[in-house]
PDB file of N, CA and C in Angstrom:
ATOM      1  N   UNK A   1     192.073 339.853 258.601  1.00  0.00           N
ATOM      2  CA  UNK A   1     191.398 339.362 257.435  1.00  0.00           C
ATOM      3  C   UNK A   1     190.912 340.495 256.551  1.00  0.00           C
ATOM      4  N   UNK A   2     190.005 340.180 255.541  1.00  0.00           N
ATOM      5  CA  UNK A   2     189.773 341.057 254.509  1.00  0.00           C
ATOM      6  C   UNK A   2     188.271 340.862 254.607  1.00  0.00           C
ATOM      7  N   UNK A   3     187.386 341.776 254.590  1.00  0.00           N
ATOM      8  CA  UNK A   3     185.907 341.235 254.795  1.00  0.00           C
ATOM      9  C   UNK A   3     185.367 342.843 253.639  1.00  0.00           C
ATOM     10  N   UNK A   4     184.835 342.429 252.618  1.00  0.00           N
ATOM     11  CA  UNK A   4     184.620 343.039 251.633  1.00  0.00           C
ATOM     12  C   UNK A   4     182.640 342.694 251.514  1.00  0.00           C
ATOM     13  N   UNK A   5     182.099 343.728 251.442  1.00  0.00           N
ATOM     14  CA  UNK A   5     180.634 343.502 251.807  1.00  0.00           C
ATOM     15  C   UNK A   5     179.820 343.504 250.147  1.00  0.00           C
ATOM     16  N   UNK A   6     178.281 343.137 250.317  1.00  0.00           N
ATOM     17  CA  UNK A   6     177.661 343.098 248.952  1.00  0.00           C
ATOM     18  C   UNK A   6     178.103 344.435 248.191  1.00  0.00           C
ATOM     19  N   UNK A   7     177.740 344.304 246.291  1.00  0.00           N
ATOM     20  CA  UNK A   7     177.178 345.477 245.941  1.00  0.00           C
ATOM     21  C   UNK A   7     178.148 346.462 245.719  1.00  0.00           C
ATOM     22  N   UNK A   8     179.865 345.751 246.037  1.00  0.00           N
ATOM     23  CA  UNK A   8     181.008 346.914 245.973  1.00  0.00           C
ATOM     24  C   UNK A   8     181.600 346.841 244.434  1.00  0.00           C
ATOM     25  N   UNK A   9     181.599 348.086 244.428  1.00  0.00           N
ATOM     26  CA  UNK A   9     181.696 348.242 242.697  1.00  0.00           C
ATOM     27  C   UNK A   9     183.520 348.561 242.444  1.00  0.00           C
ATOM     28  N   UNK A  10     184.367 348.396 241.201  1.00  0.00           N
ATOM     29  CA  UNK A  10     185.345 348.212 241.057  1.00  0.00           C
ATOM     30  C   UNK A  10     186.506 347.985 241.986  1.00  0.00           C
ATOM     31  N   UNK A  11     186.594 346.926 242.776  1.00  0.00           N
ATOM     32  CA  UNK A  11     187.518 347.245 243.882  1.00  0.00           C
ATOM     33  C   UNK A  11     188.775 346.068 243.187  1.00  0.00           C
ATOM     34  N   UNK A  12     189.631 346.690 243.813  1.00  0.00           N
ATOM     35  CA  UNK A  12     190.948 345.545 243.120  1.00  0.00           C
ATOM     36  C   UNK A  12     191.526 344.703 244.707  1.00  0.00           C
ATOM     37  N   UNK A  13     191.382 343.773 244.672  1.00  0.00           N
ATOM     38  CA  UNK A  13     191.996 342.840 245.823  1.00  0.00           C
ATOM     39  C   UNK A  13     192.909 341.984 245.361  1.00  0.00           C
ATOM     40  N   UNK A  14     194.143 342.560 245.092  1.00  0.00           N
ATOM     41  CA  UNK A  14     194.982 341.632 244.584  1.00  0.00           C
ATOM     42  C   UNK A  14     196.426 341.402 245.414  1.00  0.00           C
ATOM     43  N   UNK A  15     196.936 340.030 245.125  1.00  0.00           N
ATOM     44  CA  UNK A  15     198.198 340.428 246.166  1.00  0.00           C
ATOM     45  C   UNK A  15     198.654 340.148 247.700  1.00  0.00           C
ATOM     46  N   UNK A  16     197.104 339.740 248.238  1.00  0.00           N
ATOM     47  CA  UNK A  16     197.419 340.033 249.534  1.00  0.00           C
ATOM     48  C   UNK A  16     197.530 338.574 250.328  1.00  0.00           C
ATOM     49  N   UNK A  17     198.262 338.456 251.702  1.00  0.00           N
ATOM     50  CA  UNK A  17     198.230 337.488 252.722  1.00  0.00           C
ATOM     51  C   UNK A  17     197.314 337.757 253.942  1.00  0.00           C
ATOM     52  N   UNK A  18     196.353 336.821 254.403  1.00  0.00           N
ATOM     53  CA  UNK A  18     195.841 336.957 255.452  1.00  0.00           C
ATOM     54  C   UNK A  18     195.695 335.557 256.534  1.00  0.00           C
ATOM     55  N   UNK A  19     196.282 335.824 257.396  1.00  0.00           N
ATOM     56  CA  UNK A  19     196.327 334.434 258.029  1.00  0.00           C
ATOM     57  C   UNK A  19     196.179 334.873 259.705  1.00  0.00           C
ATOM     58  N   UNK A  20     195.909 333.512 260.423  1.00  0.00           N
ATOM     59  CA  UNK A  20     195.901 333.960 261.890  1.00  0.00           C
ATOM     60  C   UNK A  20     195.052 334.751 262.369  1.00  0.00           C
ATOM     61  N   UNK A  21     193.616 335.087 261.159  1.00  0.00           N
ATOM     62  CA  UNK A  21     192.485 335.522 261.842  1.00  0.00           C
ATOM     63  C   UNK A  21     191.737 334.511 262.169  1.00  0.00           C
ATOM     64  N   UNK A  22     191.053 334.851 263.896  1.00  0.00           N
ATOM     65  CA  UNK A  22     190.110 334.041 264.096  1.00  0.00           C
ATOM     66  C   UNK A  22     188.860 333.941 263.523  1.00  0.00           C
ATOM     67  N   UNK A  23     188.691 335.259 262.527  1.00  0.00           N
ATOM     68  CA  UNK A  23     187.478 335.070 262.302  1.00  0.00           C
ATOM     69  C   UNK A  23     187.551 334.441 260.780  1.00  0.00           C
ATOM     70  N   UNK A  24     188.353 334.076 260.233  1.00  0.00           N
ATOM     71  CA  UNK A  24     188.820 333.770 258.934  1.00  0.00           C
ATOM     72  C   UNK A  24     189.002 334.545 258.247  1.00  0.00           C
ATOM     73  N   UNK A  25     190.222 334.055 256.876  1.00  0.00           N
ATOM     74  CA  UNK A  25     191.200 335.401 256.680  1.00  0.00           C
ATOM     75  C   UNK A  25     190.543 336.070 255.285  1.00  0.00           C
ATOM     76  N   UNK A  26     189.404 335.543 254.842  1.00  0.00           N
ATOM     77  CA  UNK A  26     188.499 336.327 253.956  1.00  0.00           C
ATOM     78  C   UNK A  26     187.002 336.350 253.495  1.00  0.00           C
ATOM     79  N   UNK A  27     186.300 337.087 253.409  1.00  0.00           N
ATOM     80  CA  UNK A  27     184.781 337.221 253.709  1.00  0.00           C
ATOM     81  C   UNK A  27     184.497 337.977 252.222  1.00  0.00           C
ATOM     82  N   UNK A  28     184.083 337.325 251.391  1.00  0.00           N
ATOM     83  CA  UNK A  28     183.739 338.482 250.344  1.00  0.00           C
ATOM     84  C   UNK A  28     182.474 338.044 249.490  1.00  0.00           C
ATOM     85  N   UNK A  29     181.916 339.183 249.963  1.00  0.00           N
ATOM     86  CA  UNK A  29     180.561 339.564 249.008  1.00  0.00           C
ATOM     87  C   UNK A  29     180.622 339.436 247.941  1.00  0.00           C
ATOM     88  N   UNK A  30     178.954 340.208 247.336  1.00  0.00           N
ATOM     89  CA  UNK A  30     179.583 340.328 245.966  1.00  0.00           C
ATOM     90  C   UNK A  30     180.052 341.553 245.032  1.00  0.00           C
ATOM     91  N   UNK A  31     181.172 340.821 244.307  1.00  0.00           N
ATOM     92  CA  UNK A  31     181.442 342.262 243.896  1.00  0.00           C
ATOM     93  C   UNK A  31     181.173 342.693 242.287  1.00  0.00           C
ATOM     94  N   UNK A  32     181.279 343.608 241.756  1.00  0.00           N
ATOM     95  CA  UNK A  32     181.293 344.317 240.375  1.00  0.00           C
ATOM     96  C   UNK A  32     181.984 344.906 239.613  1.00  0.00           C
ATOM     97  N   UNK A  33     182.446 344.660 238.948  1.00  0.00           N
ATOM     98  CA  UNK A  33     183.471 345.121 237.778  1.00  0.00           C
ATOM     99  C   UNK A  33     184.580 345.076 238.432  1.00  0.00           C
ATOM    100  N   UNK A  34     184.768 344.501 239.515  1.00  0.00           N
ATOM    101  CA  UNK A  34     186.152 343.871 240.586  1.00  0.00           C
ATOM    102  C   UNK A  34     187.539 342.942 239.715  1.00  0.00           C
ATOM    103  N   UNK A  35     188.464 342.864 240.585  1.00  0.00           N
ATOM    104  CA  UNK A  35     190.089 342.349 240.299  1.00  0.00           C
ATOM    105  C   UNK A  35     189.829 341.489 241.722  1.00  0.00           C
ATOM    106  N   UNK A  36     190.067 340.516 241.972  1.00  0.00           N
ATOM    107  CA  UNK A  36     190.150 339.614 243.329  1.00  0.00           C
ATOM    108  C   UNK A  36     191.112 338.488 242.709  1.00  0.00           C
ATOM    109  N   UNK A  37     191.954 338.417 242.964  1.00  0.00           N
ATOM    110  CA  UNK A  37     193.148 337.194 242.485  1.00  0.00           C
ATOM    111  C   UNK A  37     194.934 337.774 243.480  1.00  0.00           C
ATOM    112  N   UNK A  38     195.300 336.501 243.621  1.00  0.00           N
ATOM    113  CA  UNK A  38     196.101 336.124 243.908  1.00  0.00           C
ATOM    114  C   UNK A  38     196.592 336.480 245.594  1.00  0.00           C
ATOM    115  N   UNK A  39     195.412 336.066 246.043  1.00  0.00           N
ATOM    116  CA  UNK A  39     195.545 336.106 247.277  1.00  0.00           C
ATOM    117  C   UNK A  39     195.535 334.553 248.215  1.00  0.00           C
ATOM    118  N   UNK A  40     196.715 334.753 249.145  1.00  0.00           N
ATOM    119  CA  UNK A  40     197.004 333.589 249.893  1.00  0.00           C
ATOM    120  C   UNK A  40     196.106 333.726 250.776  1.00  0.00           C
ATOM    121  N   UNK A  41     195.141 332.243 250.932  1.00  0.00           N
ATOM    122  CA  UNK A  41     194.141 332.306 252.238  1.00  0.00           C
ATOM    123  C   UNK A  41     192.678 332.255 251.519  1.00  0.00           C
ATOM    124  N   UNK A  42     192.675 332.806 249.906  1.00  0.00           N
ATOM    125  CA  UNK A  42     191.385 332.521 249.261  1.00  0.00           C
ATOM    126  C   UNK A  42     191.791 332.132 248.006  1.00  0.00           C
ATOM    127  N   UNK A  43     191.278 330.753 247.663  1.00  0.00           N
ATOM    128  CA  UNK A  43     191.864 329.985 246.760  1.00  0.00           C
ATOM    129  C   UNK A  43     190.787 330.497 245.525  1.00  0.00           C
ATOM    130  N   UNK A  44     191.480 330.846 244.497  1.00  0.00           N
ATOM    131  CA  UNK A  44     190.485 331.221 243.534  1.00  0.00           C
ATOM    132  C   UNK A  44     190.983 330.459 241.874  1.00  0.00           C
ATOM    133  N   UNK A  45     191.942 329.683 242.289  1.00  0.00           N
ATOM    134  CA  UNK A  45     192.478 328.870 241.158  1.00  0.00           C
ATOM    135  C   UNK A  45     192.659 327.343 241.545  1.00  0.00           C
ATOM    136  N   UNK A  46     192.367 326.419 240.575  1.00  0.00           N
ATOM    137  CA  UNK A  46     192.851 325.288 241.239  1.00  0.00           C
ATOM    138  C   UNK A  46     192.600 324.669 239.632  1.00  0.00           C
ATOM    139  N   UNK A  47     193.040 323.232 239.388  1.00  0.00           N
ATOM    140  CA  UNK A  47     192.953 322.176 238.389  1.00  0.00           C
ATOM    141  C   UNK A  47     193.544 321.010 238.260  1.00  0.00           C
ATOM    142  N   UNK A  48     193.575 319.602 237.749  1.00  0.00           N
ATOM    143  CA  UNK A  48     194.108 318.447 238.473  1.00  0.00           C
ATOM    144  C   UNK A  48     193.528 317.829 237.186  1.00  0.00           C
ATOM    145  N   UNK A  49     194.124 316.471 237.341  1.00  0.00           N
ATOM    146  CA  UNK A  49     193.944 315.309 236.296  1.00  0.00           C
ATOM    147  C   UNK A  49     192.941 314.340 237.141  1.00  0.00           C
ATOM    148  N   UNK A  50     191.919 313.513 236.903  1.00  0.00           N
ATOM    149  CA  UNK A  50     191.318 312.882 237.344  1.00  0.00           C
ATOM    150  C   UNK A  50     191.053 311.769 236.481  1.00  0.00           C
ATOM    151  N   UNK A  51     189.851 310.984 237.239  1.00  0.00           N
ATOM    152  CA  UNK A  51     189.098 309.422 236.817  1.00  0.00           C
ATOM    153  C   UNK A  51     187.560 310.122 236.553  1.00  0.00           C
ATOM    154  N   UNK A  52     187.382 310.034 235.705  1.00  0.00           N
ATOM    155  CA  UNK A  52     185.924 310.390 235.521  1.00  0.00           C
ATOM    156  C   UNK A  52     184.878 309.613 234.704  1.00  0.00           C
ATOM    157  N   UNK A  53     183.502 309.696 234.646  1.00  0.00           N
ATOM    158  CA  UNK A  53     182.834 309.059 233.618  1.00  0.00           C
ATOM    159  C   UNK A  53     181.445 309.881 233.706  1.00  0.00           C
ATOM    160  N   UNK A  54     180.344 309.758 232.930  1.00  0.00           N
ATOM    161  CA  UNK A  54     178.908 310.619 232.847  1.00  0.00           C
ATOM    162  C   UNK A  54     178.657 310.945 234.566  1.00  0.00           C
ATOM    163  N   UNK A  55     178.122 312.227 235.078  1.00  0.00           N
ATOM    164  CA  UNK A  55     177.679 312.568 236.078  1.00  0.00           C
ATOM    165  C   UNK A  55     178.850 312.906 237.114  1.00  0.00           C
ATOM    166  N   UNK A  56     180.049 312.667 236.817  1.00  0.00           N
ATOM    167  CA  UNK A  56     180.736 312.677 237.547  1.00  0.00           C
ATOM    168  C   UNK A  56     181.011 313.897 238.702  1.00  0.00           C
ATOM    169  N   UNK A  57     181.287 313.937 239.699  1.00  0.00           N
ATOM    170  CA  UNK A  57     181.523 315.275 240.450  1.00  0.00           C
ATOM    171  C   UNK A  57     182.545 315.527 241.366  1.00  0.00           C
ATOM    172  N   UNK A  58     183.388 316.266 240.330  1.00  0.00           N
ATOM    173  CA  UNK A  58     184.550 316.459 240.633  1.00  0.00           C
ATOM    174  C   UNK A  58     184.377 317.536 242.030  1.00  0.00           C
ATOM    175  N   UNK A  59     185.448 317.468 243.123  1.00  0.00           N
ATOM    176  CA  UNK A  59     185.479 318.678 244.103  1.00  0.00           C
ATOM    177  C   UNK A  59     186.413 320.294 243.464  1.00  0.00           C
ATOM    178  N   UNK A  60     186.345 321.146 243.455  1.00  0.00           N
ATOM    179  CA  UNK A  60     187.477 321.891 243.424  1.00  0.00           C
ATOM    180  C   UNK A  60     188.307 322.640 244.165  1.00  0.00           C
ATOM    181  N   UNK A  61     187.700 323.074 245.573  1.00  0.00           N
ATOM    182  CA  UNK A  61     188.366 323.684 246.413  1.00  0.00           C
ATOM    183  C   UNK A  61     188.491 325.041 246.194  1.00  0.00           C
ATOM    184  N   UNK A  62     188.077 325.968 245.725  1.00  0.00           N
ATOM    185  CA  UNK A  62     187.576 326.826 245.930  1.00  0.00           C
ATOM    186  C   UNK A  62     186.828 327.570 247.090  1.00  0.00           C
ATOM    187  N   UNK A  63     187.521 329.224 246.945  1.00  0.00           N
ATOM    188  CA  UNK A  63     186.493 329.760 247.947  1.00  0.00           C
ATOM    189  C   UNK A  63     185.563 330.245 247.794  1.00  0.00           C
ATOM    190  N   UNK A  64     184.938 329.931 246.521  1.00  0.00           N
ATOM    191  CA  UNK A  64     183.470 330.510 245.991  1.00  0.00           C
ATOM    192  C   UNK A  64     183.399 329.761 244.772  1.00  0.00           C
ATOM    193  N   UNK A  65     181.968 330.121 244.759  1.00  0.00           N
ATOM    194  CA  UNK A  65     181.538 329.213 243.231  1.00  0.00           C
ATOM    195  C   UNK A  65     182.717 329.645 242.348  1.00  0.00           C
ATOM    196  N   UNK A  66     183.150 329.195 241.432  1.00  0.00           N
ATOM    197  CA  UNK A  66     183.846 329.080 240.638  1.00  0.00           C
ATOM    198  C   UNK A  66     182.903 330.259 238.828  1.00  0.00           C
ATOM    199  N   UNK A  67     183.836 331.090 238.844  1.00  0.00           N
ATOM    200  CA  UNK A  67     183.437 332.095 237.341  1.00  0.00           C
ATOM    201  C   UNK A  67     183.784 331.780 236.128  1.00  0.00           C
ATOM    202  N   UNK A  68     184.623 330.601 236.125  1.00  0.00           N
ATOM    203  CA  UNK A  68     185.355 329.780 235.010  1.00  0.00           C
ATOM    204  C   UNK A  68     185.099 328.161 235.287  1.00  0.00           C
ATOM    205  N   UNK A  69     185.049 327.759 234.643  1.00  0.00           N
ATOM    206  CA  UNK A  69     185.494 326.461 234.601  1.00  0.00           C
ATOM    207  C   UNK A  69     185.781 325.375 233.200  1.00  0.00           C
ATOM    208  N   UNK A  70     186.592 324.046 233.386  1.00  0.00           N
ATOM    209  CA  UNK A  70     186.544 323.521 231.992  1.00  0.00           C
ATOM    210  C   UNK A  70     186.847 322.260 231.894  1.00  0.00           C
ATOM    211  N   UNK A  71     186.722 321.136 231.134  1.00  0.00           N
ATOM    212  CA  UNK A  71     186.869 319.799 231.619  1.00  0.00           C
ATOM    213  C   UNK A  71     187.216 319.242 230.155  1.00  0.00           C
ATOM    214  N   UNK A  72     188.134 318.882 229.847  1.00  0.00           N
ATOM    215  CA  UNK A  72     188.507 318.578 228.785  1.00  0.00           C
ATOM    216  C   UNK A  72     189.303 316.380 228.965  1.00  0.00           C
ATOM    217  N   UNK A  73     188.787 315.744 227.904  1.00  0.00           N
ATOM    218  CA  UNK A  73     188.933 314.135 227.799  1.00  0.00           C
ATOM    219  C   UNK A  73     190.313 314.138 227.078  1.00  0.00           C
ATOM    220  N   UNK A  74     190.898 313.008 227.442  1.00  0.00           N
ATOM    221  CA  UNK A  74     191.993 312.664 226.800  1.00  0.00           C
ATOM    222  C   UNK A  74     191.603 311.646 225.844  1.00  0.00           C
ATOM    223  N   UNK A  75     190.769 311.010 225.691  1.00  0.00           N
ATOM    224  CA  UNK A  75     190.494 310.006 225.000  1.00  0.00           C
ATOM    225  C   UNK A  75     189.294 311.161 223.502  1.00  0.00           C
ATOM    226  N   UNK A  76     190.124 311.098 222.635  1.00  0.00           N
ATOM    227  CA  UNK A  76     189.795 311.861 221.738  1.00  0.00           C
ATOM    228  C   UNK A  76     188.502 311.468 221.054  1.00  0.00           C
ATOM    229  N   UNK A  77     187.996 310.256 221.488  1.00  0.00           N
ATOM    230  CA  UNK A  77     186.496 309.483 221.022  1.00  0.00           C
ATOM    231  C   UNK A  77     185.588 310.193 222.009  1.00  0.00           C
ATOM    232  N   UNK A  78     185.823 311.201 223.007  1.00  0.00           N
ATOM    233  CA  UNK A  78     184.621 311.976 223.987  1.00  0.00           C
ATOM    234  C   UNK A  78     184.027 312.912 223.534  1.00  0.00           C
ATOM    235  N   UNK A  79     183.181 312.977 224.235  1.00  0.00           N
ATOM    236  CA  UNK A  79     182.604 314.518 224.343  1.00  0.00           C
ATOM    237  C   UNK A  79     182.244 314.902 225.893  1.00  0.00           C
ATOM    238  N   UNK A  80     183.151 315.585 226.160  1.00  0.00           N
ATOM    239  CA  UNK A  80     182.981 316.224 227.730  1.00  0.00           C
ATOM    240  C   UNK A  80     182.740 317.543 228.224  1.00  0.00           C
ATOM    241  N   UNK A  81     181.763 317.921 228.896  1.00  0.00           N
ATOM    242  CA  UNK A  81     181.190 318.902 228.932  1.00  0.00           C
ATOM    243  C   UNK A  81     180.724 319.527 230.285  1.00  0.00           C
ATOM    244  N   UNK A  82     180.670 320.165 231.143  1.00  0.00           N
ATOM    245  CA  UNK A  82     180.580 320.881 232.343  1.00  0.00           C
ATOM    246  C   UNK A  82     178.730 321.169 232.621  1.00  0.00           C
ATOM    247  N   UNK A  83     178.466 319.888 233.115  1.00  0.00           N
ATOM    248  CA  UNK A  83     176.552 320.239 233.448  1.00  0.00           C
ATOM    249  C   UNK A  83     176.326 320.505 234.739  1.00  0.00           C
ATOM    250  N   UNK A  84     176.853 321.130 235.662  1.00  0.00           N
ATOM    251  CA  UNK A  84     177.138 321.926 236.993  1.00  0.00           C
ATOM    252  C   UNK A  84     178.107 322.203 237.295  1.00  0.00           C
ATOM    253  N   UNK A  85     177.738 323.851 238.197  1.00  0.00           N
ATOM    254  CA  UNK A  85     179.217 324.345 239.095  1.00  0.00           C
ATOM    255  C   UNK A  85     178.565 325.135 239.997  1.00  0.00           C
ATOM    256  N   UNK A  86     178.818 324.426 241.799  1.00  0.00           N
ATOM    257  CA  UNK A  86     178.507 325.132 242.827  1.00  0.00           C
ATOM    258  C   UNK A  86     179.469 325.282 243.832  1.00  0.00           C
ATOM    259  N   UNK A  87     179.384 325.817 244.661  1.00  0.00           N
ATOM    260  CA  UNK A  87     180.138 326.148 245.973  1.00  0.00           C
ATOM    261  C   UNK A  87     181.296 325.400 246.030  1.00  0.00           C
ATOM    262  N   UNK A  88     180.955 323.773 245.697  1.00  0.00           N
ATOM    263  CA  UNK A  88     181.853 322.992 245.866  1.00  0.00           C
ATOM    264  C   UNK A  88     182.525 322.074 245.286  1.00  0.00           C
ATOM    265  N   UNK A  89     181.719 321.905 243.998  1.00  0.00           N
ATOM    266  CA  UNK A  89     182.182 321.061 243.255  1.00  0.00           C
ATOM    267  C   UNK A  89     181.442 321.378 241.585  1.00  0.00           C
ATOM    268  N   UNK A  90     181.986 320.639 240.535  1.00  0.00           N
ATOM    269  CA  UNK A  90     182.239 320.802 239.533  1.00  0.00           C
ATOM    270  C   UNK A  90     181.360 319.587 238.505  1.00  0.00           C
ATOM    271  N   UNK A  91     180.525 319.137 238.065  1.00  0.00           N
ATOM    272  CA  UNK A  91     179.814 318.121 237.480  1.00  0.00           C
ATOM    273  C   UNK A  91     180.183 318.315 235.801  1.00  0.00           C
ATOM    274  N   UNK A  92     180.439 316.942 235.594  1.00  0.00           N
ATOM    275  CA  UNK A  92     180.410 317.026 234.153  1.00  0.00           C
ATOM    276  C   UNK A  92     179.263 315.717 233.198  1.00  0.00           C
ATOM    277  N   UNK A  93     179.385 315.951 231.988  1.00  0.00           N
ATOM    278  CA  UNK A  93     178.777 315.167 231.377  1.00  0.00           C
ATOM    279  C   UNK A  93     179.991 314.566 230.349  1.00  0.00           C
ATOM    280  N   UNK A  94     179.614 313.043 230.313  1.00  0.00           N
ATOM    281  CA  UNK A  94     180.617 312.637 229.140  1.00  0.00           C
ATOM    282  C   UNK A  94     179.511 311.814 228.441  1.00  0.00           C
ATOM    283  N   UNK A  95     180.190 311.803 226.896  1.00  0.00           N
ATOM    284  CA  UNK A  95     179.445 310.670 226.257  1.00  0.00           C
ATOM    285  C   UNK A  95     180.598 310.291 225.133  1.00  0.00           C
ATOM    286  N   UNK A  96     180.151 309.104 224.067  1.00  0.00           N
ATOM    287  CA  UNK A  96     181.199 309.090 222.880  1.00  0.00           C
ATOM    288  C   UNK A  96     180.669 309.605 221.542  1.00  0.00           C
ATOM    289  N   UNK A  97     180.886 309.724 220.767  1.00  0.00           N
ATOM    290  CA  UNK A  97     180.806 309.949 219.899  1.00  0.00           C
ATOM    291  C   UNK A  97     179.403 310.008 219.097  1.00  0.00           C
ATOM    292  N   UNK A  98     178.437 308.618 219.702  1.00  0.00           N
ATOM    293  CA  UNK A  98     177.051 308.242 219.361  1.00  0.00           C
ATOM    294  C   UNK A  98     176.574 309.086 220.306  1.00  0.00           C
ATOM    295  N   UNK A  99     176.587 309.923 221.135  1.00  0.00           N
ATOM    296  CA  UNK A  99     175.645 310.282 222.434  1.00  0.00           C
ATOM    297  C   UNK A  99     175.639 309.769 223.403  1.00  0.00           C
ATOM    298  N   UNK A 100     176.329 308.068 223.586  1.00  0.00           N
ATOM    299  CA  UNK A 100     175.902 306.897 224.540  1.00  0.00           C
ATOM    300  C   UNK A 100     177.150 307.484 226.027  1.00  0.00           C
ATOM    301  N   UNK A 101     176.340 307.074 227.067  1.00  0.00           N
ATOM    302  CA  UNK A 101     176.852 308.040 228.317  1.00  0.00           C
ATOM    303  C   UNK A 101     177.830 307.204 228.549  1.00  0.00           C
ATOM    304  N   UNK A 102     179.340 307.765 229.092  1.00  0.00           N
ATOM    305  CA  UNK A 102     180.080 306.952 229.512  1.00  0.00           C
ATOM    306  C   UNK A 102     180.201 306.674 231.154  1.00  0.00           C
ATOM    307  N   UNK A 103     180.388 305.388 230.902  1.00  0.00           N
ATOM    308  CA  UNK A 103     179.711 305.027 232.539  1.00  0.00           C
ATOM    309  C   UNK A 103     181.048 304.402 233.132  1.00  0.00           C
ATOM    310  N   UNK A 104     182.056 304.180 232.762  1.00  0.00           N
ATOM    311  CA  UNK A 104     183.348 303.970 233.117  1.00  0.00           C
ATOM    312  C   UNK A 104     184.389 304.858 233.150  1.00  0.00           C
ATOM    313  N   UNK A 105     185.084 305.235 233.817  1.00  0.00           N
ATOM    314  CA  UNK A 105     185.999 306.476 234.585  1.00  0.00           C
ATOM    315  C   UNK A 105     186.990 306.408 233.228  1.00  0.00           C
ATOM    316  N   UNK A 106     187.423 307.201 233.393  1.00  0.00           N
ATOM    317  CA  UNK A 106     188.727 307.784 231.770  1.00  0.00           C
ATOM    318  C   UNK A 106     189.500 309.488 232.886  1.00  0.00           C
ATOM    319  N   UNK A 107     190.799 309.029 232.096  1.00  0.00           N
ATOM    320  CA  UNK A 107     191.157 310.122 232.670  1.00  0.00           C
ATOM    321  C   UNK A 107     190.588 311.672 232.150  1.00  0.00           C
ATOM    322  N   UNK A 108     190.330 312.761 232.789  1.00  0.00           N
ATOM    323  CA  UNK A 108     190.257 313.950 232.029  1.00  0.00           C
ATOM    324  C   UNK A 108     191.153 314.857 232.817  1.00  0.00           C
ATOM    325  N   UNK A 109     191.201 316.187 232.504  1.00  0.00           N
ATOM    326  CA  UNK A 109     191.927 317.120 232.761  1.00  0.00           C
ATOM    327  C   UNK A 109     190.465 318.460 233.219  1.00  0.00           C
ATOM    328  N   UNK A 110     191.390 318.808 234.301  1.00  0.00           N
ATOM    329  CA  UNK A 110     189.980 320.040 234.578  1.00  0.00           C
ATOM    330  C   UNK A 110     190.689 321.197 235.374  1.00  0.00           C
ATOM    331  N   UNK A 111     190.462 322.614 234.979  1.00  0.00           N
ATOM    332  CA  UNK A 111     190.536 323.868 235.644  1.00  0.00           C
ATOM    333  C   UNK A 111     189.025 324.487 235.891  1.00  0.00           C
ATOM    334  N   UNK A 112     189.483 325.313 236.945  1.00  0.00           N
ATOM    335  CA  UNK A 112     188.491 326.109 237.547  1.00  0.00           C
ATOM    336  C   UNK A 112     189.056 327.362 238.185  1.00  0.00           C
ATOM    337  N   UNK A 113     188.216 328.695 237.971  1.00  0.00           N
ATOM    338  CA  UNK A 113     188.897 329.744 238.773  1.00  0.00           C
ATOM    339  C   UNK A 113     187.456 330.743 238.996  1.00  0.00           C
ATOM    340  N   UNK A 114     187.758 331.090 240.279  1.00  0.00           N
ATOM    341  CA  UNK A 114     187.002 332.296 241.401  1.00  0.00           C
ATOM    342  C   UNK A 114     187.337 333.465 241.198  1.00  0.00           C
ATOM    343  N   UNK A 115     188.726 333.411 239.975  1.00  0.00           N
ATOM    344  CA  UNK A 115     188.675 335.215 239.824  1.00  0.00           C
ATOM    345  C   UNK A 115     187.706 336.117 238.961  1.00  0.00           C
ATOM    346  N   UNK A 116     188.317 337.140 239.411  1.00  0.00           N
ATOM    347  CA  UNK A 116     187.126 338.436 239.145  1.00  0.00           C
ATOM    348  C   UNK A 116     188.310 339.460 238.469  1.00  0.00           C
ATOM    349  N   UNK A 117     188.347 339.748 237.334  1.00  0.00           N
ATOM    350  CA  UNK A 117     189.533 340.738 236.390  1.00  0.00           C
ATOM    351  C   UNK A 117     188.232 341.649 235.619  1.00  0.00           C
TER     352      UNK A 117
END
C-alpha cells in the first residue's frame, strides 16, 4: 500500500496500483500543494445521473471528502445547488424559480473529485 502521513508538502502520487494489502491499499494524510490522482484502489473521481429533490443526499464513493464537487438540474425551471460535502456523501439544495423547495425527485446530473493537482 501507499501510506502518506500529515503535513507532506508537494508530493505527486500519481499513477499507481495497490492491491492485496492487508492493511489497505491507501492511507493518506493531509497533503499540500500535492498531485494525488489516478490511482487504482483510491477512488478520487466519480459522477452519475440521479432522482433528486430539496435536501437530497446523494452518496459518492469516494476515498476522502471530496475537493470538487457539482450538481447540475435538467429541468431548466431549477435552481440546484450543493449545501453539503462530507466523507460520504454529497447534499444538495433544489428549488424553482420562486425559491419554493422542490420536494419531488427530478433527474439531476452530479460530479465529484478527491483530487489534489
Amino acid at each position: 500500500g501507499i501510506r502518506i502521513s500529515d503535513g507532506v508538502e508537494k508530493a505527486s502520487i500519481v499513477n499507481n496500483t495497490a492491491t492485496d494489502n492487508h492493511v489497505g491499499e491507501f492511507f493518506v494524510g493531509t497533503l499540500v500543494q500535492s498531485n494525488l490522482s489516478n490511482n487504482v484502489g483510491y477512488r478520487s473521481k466519480n459522477n452519475g445521473v440521479g432522482n433528486a429533490s430539496n435536501t437530497t443526499v446523494i452518496p459518492h464513493f469516494l476515498s476522502a471528502v471530496p475537493t470538487f464537487a457539482s450538481i447540475t438540474a435538467t429541468n431548466s425551471n431549477r435552481s440546484v445547488s450543493i449545501s453539503g460535502v462530507d466523507a460520504t456523501n454529497i447534499t444538495i439544495a433544489m428549488t424553482d424559480l420562486n425559491n419554493t423547495n422542490i420536494v419531488v425527485n427530478e433527474q439531476v446530473y452530479w460530479e465529484a473529485s478527491a483530487e489534489l493537482n
